[in-house]
PDB file of N, CA and C in Angstrom:
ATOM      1  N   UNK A   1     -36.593 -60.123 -14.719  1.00  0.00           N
ATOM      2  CA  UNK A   1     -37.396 -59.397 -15.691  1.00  0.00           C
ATOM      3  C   UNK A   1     -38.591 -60.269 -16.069  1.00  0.00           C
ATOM      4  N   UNK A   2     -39.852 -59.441 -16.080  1.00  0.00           N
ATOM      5  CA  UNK A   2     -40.755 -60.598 -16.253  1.00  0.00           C
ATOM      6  C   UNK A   2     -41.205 -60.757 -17.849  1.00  0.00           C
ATOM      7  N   UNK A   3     -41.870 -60.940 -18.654  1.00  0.00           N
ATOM      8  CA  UNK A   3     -42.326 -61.468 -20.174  1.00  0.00           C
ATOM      9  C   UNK A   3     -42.707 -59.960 -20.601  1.00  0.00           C
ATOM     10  N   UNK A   4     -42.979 -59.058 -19.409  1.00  0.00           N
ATOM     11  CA  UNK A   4     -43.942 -58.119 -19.998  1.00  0.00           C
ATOM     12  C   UNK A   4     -42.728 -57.136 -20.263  1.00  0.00           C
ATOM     13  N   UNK A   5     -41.599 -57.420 -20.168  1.00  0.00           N
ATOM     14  CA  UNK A   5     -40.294 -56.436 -19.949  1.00  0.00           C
ATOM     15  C   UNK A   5     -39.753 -57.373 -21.409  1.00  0.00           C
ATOM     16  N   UNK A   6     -39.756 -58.536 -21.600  1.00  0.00           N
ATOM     17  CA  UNK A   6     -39.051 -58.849 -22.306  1.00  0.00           C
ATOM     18  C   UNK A   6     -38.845 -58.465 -23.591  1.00  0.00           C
ATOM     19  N   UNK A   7     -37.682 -58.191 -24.145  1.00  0.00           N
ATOM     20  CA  UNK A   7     -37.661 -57.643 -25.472  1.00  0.00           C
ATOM     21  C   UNK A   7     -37.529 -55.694 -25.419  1.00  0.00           C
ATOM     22  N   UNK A   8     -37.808 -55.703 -23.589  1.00  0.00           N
ATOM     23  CA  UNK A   8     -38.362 -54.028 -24.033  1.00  0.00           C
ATOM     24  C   UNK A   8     -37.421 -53.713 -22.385  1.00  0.00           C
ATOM     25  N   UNK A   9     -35.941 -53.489 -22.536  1.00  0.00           N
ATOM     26  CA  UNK A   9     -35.642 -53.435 -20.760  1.00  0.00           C
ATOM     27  C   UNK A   9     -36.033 -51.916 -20.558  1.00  0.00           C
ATOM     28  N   UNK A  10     -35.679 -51.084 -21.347  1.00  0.00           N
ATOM     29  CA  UNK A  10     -35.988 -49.983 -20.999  1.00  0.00           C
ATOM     30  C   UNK A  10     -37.817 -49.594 -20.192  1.00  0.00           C
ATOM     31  N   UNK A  11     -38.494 -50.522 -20.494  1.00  0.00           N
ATOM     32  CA  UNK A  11     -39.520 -50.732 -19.832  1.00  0.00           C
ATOM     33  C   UNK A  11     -39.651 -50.702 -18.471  1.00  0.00           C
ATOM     34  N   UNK A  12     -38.859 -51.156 -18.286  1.00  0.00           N
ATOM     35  CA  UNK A  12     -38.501 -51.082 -16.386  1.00  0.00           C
ATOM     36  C   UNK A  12     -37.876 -50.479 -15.938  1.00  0.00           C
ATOM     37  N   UNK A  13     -36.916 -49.836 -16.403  1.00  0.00           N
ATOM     38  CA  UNK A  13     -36.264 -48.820 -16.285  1.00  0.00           C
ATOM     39  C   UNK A  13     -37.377 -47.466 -15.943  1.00  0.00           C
ATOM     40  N   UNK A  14     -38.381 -47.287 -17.129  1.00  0.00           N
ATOM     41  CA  UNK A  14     -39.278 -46.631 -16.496  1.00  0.00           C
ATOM     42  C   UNK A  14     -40.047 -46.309 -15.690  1.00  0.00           C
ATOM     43  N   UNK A  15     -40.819 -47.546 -15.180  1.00  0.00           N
ATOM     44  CA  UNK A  15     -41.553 -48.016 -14.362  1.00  0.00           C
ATOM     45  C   UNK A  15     -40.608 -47.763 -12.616  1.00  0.00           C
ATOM     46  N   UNK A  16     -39.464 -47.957 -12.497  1.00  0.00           N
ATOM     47  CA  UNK A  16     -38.705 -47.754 -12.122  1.00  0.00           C
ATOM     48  C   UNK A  16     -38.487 -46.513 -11.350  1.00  0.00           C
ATOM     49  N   UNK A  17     -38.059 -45.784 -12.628  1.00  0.00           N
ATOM     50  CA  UNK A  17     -38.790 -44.046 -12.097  1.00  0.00           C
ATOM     51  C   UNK A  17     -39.223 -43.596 -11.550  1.00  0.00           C
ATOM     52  N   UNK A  18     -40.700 -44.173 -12.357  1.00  0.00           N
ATOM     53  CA  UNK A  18     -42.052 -43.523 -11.393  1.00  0.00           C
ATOM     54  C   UNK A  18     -41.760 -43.956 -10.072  1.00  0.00           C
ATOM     55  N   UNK A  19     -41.608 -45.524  -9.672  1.00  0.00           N
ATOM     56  CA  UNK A  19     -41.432 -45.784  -8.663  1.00  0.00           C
ATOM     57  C   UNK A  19     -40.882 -45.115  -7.887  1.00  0.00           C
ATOM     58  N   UNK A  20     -39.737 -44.525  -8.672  1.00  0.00           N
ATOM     59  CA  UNK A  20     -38.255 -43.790  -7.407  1.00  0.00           C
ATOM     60  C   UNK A  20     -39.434 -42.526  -6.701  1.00  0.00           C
ATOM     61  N   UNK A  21     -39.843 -41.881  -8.394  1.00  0.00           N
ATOM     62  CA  UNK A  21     -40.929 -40.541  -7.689  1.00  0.00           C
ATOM     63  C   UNK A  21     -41.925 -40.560  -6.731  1.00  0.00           C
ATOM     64  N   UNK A  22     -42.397 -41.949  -6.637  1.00  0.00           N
ATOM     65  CA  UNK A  22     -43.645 -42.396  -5.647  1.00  0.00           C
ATOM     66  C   UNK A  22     -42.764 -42.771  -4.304  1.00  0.00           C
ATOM     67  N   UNK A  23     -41.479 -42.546  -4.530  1.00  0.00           N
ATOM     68  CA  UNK A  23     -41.428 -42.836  -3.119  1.00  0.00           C
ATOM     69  C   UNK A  23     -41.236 -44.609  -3.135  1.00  0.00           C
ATOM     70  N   UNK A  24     -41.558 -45.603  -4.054  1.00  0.00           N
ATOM     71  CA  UNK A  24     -42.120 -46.906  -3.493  1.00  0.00           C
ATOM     72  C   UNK A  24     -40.841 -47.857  -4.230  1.00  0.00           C
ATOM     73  N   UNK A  25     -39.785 -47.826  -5.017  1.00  0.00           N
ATOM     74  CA  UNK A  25     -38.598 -48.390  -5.554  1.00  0.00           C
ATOM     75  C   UNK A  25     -38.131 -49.373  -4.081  1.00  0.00           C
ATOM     76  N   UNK A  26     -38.548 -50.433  -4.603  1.00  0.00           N
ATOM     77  CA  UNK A  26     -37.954 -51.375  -3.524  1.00  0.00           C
ATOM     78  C   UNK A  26     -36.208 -51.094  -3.040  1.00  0.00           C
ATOM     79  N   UNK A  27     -35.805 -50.955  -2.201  1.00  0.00           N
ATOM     80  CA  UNK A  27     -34.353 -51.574  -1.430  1.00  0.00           C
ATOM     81  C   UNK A  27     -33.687 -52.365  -2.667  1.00  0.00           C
ATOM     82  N   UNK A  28     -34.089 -53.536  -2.664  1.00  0.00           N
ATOM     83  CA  UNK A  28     -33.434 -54.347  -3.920  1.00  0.00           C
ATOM     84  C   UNK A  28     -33.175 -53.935  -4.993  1.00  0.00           C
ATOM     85  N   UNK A  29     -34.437 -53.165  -5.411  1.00  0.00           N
ATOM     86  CA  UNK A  29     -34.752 -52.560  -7.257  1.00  0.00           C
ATOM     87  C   UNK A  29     -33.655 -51.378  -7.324  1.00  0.00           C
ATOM     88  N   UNK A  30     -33.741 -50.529  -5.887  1.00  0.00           N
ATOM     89  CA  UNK A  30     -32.613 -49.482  -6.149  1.00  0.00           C
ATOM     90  C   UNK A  30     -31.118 -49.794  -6.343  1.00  0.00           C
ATOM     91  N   UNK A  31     -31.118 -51.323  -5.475  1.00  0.00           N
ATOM     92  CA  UNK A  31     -29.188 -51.653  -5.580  1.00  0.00           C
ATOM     93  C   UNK A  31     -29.080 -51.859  -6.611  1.00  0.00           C
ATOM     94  N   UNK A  32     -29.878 -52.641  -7.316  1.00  0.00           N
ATOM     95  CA  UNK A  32     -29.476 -53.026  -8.760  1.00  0.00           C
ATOM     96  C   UNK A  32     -29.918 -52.331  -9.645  1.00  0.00           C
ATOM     97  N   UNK A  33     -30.858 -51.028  -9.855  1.00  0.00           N
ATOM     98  CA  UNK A  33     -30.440 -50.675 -10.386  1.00  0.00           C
ATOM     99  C   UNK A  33     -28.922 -49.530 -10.312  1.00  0.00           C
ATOM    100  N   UNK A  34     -28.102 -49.071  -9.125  1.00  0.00           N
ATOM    101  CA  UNK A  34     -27.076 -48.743  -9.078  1.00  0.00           C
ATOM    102  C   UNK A  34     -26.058 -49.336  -9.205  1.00  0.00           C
ATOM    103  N   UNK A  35     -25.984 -50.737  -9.265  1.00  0.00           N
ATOM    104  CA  UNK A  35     -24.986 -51.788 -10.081  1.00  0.00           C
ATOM    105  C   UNK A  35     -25.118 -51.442 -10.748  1.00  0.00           C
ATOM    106  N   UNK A  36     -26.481 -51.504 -11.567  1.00  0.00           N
ATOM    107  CA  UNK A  36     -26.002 -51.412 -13.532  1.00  0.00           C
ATOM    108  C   UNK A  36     -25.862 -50.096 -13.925  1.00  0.00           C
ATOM    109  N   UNK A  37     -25.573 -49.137 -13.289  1.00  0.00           N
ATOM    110  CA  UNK A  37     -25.294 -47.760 -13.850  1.00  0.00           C
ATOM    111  C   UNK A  37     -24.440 -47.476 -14.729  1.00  0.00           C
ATOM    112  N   UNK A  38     -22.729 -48.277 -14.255  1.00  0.00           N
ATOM    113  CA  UNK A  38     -21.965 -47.817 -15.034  1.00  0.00           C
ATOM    114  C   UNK A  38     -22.316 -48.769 -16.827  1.00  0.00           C
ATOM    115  N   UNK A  39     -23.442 -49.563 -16.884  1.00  0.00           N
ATOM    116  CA  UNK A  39     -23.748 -50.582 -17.818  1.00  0.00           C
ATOM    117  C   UNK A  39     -24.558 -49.649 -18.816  1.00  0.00           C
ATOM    118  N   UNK A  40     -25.333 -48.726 -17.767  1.00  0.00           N
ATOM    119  CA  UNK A  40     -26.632 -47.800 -18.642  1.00  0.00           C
ATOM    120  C   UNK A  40     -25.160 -46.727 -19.090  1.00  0.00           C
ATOM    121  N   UNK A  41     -24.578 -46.037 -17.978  1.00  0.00           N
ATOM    122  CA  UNK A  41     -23.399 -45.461 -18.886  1.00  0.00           C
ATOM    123  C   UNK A  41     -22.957 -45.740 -20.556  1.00  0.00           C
ATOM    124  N   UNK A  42     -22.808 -46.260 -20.034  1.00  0.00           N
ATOM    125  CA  UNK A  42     -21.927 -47.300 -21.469  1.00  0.00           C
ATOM    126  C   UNK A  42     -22.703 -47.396 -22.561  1.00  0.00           C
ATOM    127  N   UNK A  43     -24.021 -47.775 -22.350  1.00  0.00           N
ATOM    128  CA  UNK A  43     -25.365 -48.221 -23.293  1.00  0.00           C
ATOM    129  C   UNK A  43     -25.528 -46.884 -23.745  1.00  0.00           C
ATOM    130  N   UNK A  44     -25.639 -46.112 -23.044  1.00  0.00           N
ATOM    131  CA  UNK A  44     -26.355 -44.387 -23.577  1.00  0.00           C
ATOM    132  C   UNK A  44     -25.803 -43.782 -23.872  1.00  0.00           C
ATOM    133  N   UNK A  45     -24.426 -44.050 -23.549  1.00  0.00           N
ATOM    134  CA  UNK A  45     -23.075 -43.030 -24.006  1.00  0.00           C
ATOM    135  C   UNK A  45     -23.515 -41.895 -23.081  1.00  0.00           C
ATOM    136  N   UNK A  46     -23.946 -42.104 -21.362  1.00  0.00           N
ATOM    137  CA  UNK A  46     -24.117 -40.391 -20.866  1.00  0.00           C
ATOM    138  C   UNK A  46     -23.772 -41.100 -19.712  1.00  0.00           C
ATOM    139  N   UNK A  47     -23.331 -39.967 -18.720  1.00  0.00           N
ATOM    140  CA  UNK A  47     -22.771 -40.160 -17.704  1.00  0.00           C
ATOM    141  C   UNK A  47     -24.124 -39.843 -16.474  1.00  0.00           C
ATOM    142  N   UNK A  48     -24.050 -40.211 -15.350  1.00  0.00           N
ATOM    143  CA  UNK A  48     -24.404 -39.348 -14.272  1.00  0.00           C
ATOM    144  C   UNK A  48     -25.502 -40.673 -13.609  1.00  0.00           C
ATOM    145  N   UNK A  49     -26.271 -40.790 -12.604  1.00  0.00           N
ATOM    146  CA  UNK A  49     -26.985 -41.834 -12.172  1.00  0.00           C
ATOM    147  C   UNK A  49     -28.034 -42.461 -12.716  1.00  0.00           C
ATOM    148  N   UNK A  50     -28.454 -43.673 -12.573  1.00  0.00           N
ATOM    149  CA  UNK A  50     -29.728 -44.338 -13.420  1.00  0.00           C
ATOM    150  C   UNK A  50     -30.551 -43.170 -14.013  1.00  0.00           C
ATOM    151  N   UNK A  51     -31.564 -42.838 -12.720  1.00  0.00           N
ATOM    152  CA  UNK A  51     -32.602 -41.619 -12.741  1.00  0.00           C
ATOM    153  C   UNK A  51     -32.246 -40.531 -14.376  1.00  0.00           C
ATOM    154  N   UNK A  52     -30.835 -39.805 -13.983  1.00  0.00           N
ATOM    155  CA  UNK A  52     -30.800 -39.278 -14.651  1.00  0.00           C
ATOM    156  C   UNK A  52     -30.447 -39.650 -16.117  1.00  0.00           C
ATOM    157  N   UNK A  53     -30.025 -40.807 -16.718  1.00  0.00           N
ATOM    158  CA  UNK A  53     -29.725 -41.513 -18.181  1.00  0.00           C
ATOM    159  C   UNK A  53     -30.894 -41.380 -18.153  1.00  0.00           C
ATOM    160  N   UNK A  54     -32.197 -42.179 -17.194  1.00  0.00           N
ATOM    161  CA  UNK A  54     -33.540 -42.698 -17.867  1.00  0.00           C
ATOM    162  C   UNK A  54     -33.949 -40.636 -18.499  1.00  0.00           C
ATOM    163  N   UNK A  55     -33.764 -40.119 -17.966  1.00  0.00           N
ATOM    164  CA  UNK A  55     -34.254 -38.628 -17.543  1.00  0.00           C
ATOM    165  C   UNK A  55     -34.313 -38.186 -18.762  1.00  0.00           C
ATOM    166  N   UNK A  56     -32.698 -38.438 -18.867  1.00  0.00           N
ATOM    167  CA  UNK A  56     -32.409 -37.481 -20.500  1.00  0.00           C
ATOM    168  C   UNK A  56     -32.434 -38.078 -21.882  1.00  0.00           C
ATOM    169  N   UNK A  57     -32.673 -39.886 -20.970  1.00  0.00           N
ATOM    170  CA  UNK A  57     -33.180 -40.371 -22.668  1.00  0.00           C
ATOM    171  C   UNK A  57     -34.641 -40.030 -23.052  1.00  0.00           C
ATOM    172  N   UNK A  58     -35.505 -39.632 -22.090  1.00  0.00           N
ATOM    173  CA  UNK A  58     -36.991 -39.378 -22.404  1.00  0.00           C
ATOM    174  C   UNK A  58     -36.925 -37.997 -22.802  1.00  0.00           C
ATOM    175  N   UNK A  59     -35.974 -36.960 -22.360  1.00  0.00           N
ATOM    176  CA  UNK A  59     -36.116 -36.083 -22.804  1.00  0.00           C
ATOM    177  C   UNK A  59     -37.282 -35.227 -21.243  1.00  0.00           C
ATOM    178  N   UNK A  60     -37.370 -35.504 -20.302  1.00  0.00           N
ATOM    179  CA  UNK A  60     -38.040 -35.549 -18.934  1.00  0.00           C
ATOM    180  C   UNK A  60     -37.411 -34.023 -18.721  1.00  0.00           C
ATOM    181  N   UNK A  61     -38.354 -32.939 -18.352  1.00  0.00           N
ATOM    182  CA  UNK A  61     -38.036 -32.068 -17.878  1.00  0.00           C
ATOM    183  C   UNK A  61     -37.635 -32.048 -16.612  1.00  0.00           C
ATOM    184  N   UNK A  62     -37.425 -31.233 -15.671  1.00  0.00           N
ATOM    185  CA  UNK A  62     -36.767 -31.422 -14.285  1.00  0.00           C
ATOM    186  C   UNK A  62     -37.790 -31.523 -13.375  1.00  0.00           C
ATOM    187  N   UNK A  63     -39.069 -30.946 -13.194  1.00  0.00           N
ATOM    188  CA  UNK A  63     -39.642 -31.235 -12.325  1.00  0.00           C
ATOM    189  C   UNK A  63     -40.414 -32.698 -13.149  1.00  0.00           C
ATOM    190  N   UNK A  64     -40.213 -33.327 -13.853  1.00  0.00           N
ATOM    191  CA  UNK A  64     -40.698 -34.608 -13.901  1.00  0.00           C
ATOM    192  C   UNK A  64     -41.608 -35.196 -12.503  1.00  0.00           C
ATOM    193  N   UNK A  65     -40.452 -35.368 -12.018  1.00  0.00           N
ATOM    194  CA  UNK A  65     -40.605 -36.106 -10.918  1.00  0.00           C
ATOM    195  C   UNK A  65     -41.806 -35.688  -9.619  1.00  0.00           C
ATOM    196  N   UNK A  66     -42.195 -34.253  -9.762  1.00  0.00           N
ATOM    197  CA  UNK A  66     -43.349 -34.028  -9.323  1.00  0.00           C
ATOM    198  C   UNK A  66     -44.452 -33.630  -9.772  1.00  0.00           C
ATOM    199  N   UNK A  67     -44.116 -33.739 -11.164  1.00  0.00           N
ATOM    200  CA  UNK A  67     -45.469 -34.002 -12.542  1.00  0.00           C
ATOM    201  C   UNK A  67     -46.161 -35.741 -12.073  1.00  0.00           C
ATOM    202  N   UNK A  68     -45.089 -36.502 -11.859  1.00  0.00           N
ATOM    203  CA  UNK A  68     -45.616 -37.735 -11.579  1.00  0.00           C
ATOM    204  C   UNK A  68     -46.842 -37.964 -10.242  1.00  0.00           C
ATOM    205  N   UNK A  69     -45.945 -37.255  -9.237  1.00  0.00           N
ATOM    206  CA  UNK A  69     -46.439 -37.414  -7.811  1.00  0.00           C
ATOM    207  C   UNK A  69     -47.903 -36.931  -7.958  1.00  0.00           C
ATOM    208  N   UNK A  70     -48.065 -35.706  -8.278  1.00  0.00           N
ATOM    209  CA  UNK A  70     -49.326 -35.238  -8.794  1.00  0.00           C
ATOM    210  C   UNK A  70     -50.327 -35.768  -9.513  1.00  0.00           C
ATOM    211  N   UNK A  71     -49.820 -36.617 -10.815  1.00  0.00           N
ATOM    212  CA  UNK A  71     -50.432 -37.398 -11.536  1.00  0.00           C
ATOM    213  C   UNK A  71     -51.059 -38.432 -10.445  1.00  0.00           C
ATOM    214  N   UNK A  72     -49.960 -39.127  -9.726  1.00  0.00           N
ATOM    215  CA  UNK A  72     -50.421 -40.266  -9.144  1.00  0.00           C
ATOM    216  C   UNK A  72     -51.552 -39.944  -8.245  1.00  0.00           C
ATOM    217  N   UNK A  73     -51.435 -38.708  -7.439  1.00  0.00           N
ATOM    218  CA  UNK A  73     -52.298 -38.575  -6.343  1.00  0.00           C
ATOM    219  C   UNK A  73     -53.818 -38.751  -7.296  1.00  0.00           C
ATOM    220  N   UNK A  74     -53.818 -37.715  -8.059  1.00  0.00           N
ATOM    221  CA  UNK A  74     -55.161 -37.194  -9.336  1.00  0.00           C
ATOM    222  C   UNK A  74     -55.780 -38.752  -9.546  1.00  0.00           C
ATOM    223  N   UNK A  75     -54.888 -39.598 -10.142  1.00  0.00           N
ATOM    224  CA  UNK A  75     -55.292 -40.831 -10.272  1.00  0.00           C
ATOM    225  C   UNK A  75     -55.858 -41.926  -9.473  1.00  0.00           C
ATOM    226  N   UNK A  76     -54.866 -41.770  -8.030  1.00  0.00           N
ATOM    227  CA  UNK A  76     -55.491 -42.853  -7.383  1.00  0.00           C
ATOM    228  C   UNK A  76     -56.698 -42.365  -6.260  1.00  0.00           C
ATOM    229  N   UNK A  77     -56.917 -40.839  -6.220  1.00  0.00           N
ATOM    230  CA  UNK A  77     -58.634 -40.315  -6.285  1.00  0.00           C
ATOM    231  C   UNK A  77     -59.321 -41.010  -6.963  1.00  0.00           C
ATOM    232  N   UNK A  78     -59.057 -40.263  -7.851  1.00  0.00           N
ATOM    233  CA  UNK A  78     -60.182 -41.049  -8.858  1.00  0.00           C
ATOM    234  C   UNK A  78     -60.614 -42.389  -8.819  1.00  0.00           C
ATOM    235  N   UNK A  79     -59.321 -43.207  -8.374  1.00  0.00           N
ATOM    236  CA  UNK A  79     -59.736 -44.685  -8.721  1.00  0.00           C
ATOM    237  C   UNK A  79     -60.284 -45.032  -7.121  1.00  0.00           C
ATOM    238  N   UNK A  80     -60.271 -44.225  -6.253  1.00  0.00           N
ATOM    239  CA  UNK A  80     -61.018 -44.766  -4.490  1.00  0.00           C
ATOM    240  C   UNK A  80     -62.397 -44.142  -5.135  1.00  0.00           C
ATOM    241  N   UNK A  81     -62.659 -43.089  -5.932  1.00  0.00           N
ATOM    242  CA  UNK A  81     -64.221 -42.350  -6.042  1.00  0.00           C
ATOM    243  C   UNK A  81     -65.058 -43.342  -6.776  1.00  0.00           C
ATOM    244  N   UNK A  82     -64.196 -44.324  -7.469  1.00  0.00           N
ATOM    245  CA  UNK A  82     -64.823 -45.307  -8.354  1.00  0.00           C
ATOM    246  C   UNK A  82     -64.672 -47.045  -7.483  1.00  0.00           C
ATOM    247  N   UNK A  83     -64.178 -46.825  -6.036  1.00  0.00           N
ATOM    248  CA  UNK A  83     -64.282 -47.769  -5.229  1.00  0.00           C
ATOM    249  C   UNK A  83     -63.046 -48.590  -5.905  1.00  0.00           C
ATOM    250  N   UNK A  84     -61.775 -48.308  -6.334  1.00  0.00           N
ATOM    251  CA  UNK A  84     -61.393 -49.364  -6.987  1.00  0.00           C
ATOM    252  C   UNK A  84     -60.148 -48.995  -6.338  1.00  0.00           C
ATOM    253  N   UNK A  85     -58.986 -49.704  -5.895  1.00  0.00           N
ATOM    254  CA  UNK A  85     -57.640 -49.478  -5.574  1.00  0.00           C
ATOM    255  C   UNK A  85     -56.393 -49.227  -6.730  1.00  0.00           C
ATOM    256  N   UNK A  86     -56.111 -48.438  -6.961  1.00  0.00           N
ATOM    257  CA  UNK A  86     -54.505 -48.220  -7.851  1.00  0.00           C
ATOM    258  C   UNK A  86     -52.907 -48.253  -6.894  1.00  0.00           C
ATOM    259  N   UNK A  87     -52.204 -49.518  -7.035  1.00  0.00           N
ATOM    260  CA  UNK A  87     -51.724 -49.240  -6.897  1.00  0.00           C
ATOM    261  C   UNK A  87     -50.309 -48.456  -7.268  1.00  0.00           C
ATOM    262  N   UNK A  88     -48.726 -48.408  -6.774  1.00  0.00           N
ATOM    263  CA  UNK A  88     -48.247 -47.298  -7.304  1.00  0.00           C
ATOM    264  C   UNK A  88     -47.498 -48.284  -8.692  1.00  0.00           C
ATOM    265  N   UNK A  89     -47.408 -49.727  -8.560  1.00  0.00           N
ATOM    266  CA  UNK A  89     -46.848 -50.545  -9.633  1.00  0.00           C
ATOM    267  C   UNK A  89     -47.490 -50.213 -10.732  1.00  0.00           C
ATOM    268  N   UNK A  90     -49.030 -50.752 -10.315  1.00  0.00           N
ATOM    269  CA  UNK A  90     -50.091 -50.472 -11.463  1.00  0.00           C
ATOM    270  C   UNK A  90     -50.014 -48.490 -12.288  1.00  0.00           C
ATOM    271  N   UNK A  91     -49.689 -47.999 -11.320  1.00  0.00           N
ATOM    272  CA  UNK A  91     -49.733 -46.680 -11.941  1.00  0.00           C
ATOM    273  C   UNK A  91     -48.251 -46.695 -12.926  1.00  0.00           C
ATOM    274  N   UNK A  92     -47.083 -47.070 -12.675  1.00  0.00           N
ATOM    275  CA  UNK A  92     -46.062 -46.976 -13.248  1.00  0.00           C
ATOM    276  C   UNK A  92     -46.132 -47.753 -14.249  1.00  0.00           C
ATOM    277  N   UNK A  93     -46.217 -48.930 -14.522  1.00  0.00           N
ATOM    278  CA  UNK A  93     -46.840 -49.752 -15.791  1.00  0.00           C
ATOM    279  C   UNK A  93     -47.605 -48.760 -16.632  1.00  0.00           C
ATOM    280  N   UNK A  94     -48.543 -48.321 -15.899  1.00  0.00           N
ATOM    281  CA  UNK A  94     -49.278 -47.728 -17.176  1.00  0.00           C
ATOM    282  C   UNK A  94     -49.209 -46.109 -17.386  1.00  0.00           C
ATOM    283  N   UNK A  95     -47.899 -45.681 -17.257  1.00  0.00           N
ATOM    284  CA  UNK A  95     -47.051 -44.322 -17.410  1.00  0.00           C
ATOM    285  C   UNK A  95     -45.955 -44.967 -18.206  1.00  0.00           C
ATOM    286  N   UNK A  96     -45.229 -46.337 -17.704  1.00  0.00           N
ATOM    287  CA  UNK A  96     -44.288 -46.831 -18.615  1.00  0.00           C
ATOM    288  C   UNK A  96     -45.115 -46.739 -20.154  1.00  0.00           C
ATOM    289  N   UNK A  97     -46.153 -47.278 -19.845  1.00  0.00           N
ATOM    290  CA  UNK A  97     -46.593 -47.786 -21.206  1.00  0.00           C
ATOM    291  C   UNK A  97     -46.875 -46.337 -22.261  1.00  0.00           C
ATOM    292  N   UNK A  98     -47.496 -46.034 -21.294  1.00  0.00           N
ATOM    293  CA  UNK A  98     -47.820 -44.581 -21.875  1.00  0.00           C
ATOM    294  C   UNK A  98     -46.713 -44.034 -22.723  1.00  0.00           C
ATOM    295  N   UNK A  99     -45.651 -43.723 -22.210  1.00  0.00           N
ATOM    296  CA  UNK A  99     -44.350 -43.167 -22.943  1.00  0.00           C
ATOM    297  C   UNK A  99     -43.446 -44.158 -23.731  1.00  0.00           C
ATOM    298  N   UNK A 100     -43.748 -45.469 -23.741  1.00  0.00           N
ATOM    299  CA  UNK A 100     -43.520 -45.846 -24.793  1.00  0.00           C
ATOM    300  C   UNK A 100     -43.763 -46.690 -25.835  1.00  0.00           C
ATOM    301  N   UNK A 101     -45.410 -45.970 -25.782  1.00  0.00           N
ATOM    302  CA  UNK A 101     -46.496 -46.180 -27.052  1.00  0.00           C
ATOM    303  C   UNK A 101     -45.264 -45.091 -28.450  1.00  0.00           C
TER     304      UNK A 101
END
């Protein structure tokens, strides 16, 4: 966890997400987070896989997950029309952040 998570895990947990929705959740990031499932279990008092605890603690409607994809595409237009690269980390950071301003 890096400094920018610290104090805040659910932070990555989000970021996380997006990731899973982009398609881009590292190999690693997914095992562990499916180790700690039965941990988020426990923590949230809800049953069912990472994705879905993070899902229903935001309160995330069901197509979430292609509200994101969409977002991302919209965004990282924009950011090639302005010559600048986004990537999908940088986009999830600042969707994490977004939701939990």
């Amino acid at each position: 966890m890096t400094s920018r998570h610290e104090g805040r895990p659910f932070l990555r947990l989000l970021e996380c997400y997006v990731l899973h929705a982009l398609d881009s959740l590292t190999e690693p990031d997914q095992a562990q987070l499916e180790a700690m499932t039965p941990k988020l279990q426990e923590t949230f008092g809800r049953k069912g896989t990472w994705l879905e605890i993070v899902a229903a603690e935001m309160n995330f409607p069901a197509d979430c997950p292609a509200t994101i994809v969409r977002n991302w595409e919209a965004n990282k237009k924009r950011a090639s029309e302005q010559g600048l690269k986004l990537s999908p980390q940088q986009f999830a950071q600042f969707l994490a952040d977004k939701w939990s301003s």
